[in-house]
C-alpha atoms as a PDB file:
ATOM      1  CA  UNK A   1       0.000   0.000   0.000  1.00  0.00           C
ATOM      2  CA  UNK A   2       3.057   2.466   0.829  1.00  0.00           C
ATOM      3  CA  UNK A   3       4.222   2.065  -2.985  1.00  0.00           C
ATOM      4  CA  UNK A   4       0.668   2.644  -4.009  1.00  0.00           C
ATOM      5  CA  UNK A   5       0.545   6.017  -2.559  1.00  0.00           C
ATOM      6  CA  UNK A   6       4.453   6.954  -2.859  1.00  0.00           C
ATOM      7  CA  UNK A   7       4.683  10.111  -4.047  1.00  0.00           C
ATOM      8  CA  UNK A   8       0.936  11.011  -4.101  1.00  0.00           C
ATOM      9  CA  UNK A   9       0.337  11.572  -0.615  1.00  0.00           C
ATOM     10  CA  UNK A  10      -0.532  14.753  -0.567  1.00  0.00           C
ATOM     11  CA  UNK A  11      -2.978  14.453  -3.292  1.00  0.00           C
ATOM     12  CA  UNK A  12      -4.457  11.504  -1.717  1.00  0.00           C
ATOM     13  CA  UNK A  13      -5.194  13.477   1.246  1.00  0.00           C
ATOM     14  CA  UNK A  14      -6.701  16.292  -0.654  1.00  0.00           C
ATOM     15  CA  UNK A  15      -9.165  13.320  -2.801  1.00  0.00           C
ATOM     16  CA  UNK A  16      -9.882  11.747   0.724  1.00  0.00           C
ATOM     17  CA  UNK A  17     -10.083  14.770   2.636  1.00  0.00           C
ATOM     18  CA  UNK A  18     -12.607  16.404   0.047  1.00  0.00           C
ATOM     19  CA  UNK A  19     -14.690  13.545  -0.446  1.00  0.00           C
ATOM     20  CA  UNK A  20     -15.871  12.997   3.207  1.00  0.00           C
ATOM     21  CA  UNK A  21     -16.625  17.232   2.918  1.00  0.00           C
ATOM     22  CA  UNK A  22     -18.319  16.736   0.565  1.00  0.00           C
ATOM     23  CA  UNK A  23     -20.361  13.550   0.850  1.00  0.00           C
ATOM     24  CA  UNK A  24     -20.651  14.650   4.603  1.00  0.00           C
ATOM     25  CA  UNK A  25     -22.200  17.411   3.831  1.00  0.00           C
ATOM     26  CA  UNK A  26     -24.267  17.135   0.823  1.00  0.00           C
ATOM     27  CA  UNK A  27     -24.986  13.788   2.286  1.00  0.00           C
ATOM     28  CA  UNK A  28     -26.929  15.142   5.398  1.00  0.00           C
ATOM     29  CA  UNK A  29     -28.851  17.427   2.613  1.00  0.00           C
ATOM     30  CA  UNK A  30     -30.060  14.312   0.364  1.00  0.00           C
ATOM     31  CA  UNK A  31     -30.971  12.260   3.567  1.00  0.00           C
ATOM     32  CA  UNK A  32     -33.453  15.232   4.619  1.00  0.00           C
ATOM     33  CA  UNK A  33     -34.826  15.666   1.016  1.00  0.00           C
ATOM     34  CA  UNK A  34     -35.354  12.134   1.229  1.00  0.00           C
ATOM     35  CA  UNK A  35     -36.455  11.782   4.937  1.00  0.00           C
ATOM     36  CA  UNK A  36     -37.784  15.086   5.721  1.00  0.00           C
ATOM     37  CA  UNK A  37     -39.471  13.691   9.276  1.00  0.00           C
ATOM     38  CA  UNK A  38     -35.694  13.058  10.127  1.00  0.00           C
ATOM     39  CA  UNK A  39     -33.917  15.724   8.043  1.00  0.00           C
ATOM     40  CA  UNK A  40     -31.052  16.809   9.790  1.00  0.00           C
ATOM     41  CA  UNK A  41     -32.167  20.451   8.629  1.00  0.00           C
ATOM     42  CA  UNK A  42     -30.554  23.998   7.997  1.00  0.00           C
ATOM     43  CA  UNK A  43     -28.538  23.575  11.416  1.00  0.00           C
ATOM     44  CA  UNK A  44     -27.970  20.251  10.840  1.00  0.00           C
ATOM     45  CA  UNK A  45     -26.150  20.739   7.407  1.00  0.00           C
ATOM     46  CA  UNK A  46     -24.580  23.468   9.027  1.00  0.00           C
ATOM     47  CA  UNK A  47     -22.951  21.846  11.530  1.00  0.00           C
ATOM     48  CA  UNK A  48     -22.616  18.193   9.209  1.00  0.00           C
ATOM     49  CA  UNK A  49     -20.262  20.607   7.179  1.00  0.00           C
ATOM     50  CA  UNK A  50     -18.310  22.083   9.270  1.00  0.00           C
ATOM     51  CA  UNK A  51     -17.384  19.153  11.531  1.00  0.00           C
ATOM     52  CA  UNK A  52     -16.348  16.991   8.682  1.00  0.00           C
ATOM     53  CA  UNK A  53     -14.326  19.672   7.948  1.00  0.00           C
ATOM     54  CA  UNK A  54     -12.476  19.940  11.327  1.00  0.00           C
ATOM     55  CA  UNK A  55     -12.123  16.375  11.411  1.00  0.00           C
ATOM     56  CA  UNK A  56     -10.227  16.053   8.090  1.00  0.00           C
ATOM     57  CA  UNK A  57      -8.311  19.091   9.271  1.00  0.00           C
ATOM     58  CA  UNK A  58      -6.896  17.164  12.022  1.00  0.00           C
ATOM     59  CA  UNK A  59      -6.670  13.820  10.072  1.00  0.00           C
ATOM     60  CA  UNK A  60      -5.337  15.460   7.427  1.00  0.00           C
ATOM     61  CA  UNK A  61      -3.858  18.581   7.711  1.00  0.00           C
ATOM     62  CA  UNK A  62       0.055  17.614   8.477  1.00  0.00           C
ATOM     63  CA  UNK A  63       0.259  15.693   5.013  1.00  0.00           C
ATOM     64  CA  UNK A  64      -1.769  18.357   3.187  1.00  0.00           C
ATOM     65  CA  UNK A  65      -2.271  21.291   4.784  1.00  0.00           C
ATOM     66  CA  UNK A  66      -6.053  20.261   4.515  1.00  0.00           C
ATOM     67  CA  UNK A  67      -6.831  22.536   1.261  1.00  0.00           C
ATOM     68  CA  UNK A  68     -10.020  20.594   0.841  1.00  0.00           C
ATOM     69  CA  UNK A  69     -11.487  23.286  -1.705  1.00  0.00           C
ATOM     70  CA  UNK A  70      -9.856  24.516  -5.084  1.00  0.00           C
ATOM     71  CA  UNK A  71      -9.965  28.347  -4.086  1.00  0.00           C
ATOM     72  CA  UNK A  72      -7.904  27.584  -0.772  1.00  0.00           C
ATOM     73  CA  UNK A  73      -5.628  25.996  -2.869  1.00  0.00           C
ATOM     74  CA  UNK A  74      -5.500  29.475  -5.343  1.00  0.00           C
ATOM     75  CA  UNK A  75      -5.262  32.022  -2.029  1.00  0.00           C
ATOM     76  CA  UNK A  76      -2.355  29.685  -0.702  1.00  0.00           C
ATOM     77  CA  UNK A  77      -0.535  29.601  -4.391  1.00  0.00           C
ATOM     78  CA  UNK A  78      -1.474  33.603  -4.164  1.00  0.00           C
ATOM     79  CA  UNK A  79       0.706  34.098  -1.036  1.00  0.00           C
ATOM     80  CA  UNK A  80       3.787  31.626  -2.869  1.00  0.00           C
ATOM     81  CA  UNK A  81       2.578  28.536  -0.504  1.00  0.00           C
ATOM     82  CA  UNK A  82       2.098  26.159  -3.591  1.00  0.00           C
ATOM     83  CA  UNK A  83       3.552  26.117  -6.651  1.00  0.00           C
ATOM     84  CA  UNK A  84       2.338  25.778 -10.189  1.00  0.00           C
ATOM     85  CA  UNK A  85       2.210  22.207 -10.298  1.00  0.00           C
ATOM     86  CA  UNK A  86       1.671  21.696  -6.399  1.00  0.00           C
ATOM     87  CA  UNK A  87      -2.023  23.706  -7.047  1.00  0.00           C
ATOM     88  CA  UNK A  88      -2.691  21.371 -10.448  1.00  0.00           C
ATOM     89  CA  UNK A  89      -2.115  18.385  -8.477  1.00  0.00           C
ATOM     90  CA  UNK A  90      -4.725  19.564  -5.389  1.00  0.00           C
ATOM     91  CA  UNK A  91      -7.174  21.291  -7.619  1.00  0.00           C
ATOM     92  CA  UNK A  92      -7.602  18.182  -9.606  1.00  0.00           C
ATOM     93  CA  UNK A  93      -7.098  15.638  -6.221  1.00  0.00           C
ATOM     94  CA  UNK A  94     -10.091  18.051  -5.270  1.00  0.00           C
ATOM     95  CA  UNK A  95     -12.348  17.743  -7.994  1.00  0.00           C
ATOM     96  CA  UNK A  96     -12.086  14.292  -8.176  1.00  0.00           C
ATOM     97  CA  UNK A  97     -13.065  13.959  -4.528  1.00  0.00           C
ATOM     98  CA  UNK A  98     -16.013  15.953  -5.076  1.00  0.00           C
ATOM     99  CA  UNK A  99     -17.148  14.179  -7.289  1.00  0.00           C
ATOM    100  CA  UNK A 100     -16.809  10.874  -6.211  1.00  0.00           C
ATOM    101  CA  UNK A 101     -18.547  11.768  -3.355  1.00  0.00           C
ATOM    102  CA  UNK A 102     -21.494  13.246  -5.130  1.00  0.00           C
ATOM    103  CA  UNK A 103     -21.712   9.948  -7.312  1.00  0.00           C
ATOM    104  CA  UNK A 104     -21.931   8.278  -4.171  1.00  0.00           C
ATOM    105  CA  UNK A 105     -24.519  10.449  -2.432  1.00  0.00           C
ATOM    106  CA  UNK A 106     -26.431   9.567  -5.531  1.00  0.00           C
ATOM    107  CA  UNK A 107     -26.016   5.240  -5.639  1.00  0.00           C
ATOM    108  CA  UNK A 108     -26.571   5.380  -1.802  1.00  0.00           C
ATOM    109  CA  UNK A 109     -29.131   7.835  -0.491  1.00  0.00           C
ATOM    110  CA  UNK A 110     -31.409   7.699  -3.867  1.00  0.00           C
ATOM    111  CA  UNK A 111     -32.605  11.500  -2.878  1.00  0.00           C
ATOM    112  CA  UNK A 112     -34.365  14.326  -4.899  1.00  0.00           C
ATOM    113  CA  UNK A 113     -31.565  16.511  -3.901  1.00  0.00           C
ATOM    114  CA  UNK A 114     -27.850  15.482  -4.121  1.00  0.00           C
ATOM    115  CA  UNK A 115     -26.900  18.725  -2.425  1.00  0.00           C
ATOM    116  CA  UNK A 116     -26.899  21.290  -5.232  1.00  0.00           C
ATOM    117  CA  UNK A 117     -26.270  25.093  -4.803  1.00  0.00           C
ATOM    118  CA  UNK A 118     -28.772  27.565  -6.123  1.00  0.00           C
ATOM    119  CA  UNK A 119     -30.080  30.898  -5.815  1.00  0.00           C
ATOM    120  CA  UNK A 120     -32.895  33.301  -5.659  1.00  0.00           C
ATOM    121  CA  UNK A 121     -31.336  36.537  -5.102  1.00  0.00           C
ATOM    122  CA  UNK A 122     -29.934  38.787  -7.965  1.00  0.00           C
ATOM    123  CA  UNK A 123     -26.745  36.980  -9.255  1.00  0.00           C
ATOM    124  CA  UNK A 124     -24.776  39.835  -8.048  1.00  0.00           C
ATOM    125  CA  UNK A 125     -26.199  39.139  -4.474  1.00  0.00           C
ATOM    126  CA  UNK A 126     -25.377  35.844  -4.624  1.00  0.00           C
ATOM    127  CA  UNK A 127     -22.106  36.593  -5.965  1.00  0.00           C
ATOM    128  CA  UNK A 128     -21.439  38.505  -3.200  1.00  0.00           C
ATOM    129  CA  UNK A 129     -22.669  36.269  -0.436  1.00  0.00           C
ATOM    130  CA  UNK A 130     -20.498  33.707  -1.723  1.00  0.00           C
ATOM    131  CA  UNK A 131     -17.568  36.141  -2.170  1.00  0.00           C
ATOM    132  CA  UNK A 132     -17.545  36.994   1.376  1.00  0.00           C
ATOM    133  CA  UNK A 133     -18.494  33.872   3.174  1.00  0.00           C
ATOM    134  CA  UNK A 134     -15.632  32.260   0.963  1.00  0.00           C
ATOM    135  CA  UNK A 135     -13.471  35.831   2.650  1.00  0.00           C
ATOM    136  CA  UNK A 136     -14.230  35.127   6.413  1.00  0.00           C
ATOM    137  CA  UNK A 137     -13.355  31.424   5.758  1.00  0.00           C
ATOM    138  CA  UNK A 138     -10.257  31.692   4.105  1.00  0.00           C
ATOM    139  CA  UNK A 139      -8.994  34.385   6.684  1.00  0.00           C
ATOM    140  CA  UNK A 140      -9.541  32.467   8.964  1.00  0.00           C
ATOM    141  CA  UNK A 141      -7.745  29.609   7.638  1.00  0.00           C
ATOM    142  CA  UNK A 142      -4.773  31.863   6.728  1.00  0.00           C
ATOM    143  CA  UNK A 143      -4.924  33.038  10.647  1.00  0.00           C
ATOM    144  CA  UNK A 144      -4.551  29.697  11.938  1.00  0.00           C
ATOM    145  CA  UNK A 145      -2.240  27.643   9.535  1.00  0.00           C
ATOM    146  CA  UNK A 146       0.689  30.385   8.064  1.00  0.00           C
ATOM    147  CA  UNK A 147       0.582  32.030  10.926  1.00  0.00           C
ATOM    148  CA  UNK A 148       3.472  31.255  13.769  1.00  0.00           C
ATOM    149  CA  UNK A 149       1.980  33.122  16.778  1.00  0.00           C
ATOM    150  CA  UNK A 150      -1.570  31.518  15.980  1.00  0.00           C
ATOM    151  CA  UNK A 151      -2.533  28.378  18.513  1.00  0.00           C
ATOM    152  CA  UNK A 152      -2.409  25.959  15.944  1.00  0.00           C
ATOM    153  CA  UNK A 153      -3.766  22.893  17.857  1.00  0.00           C
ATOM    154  CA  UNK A 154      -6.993  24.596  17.660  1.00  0.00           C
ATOM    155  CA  UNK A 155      -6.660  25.351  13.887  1.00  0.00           C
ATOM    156  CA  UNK A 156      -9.308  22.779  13.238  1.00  0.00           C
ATOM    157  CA  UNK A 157     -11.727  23.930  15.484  1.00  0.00           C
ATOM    158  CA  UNK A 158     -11.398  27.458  13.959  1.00  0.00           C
ATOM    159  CA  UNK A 159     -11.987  26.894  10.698  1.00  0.00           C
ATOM    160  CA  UNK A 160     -14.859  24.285  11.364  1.00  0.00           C
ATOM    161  CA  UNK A 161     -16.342  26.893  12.829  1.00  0.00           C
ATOM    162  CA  UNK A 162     -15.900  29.804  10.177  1.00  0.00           C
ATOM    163  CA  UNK A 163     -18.246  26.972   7.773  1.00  0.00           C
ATOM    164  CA  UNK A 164     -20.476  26.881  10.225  1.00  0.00           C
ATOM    165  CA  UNK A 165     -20.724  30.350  10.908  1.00  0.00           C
ATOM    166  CA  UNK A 166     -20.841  31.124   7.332  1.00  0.00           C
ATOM    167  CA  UNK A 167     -23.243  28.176   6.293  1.00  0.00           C
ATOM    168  CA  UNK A 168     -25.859  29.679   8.901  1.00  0.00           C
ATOM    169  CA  UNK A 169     -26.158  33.091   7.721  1.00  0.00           C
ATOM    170  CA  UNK A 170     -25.317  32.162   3.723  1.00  0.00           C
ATOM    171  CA  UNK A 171     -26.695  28.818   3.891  1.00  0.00           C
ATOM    172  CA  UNK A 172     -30.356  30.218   3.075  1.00  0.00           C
ATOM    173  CA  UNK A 173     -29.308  32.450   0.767  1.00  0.00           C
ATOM    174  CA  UNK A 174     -26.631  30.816  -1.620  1.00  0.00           C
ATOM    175  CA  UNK A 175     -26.289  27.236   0.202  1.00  0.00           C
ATOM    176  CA  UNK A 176     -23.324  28.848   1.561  1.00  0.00           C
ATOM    177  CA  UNK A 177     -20.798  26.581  -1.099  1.00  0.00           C
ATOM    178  CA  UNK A 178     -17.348  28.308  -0.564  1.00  0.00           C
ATOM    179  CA  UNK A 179     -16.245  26.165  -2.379  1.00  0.00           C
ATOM    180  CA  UNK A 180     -15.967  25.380  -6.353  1.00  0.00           C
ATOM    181  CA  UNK A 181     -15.775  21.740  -6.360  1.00  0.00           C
ATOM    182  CA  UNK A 182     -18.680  21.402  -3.944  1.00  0.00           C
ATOM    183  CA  UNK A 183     -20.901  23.127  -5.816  1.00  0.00           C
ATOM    184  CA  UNK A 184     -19.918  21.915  -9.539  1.00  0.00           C
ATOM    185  CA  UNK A 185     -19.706  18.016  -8.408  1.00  0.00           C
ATOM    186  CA  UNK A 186     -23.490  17.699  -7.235  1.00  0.00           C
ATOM    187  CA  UNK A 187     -24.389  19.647 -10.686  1.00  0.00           C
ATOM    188  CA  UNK A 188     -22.242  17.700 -12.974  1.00  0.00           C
ATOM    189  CA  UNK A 189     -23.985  14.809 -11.527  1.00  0.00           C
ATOM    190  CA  UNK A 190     -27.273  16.127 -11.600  1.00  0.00           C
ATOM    191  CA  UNK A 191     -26.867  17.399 -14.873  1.00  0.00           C
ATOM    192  CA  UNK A 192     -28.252  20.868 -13.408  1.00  0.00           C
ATOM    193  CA  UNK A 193     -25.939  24.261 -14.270  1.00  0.00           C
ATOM    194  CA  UNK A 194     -28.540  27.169 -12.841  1.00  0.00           C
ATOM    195  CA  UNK A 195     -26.258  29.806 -10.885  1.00  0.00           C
ATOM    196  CA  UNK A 196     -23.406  27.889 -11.611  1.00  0.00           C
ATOM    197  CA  UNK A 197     -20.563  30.667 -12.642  1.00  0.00           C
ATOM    198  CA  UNK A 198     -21.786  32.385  -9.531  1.00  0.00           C
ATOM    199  CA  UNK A 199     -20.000  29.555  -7.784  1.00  0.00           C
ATOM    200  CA  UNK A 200     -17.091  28.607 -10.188  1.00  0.00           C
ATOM    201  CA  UNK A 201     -16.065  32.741  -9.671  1.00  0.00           C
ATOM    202  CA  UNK A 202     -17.006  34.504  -6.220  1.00  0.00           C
ATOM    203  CA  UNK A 203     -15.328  31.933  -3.729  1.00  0.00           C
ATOM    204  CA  UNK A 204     -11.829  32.508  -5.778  1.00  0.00           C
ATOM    205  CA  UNK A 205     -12.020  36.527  -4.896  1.00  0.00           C
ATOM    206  CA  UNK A 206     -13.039  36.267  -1.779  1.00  0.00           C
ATOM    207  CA  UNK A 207     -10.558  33.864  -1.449  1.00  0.00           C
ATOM    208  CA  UNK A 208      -7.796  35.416  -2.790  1.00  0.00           C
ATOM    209  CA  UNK A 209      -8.521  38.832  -1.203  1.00  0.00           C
ATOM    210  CA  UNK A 210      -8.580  37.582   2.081  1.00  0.00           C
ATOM    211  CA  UNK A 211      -5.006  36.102   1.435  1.00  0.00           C
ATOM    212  CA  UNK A 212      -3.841  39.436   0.556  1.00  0.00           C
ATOM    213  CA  UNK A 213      -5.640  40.880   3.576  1.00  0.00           C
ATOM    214  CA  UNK A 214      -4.170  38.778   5.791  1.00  0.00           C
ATOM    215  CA  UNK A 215      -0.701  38.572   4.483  1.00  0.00           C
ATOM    216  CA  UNK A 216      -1.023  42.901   4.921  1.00  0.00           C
ATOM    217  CA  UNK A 217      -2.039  42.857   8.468  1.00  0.00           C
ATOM    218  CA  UNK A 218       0.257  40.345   9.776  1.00  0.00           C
ATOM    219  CA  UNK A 219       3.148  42.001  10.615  1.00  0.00           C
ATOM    220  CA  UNK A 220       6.028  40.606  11.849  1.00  0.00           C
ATOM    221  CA  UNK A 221       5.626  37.610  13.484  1.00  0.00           C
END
């Protein structure tokens, strides 16, 4: 198994890491669509999001850095953290977790709903929901993993938290995505592309301004 994943361990982390995001999360939307007496509803998702997050954080995040999400991946390559062929390799590990995991949402809950983003606000709204629940997230994650004086044992915890934060106020709104590959996985799938440049665009700026915003208030460390 160690020759297997020899010199793809990274990526591997990045498929894994991303598909239990994303299944988690879209998962515990297709089980209420289905099951709507035991829906795990808008806190539910909220919180099934954000914990599988932290968990693959910890799990995860001293092979990877636990990107998890392609515009991560950009604000980190932004800031000279990855390299050209270091963010190919995790935006395509990425994609390819998200969309295994939506394929398996599908075979195994058998749900109206496979967790796909839409919107009824103005596309510039939504755009700009996305934009800056994408922002808080990916300062936060900036805070906590390239910053020294930050506690980093709690690194998960933060930025668990930041998706749940951001999926409770967005959530109704946009879906809260934040993330490229979760939102074009469930609509590749579902064959369904409403909205869907809101989502391939908006969580890239937000992400990469709130590199640059970070990386201008740090300071010395």
């Amino acid at each position: 198994m160690k020759k297997f994943f020899r010199g793809k361990e990274r990526q591997s982390a990045e498929f894994i890491g991303t598909f239990f995001l994303v299944f988690c999360g879209t998962g515990a939307i297709a089980a209420g669509s289905r099951f709507s007496s035991f829906g795990a509803g808008p806190l539910g998702v909220a919180l099934a999001f954000g914990m599988a997050l932290m968990l693959m954080v910890f799990a995860l995040g001293h092979i990877s850095g636990a990107h998890f999400n392609p515009a991560v991946s950009v604000a980190f390559y932004s800031i000279g953290k990855l390299d050209k062929q270091e963010l190919t390799q995790y935006v395509s590990a990425q994609g390819l977790g998200a969309l295994a995991a939506s394929v398996a949402v599908k075979a195994l809950v058998q749900a109206p709903s496979i967790g796909e983003t839409g919107y009824s606000l103005l596309w510039i709204q939504a755009w700009g929901v996305e934009a800056l629940a994408t922002f808080l997230l990916v300062f936060v994650i900036m805070a906590v993993t390239t910053d020294k004086r930050a506690p980093g044992l709690l690194a998960g915890v933060a930025i668990g938290g930041a998706i749940v934060v951001d999926a409770i106020w967005a959530g109704p709104l946009t879906g809260a995505s934040m993330n490229p590959a979760r939102s074009l996985a469930p609509a590749l799938v579902s064959f369904q592309f409403g909205g869907i440049l809101v989502y391939l665009t908006a969580p890239f700026a937000g992400a990469w301004a709130a590199a640059q915003v970070y990386q201008g208030i740090r300071g010395d460390e």
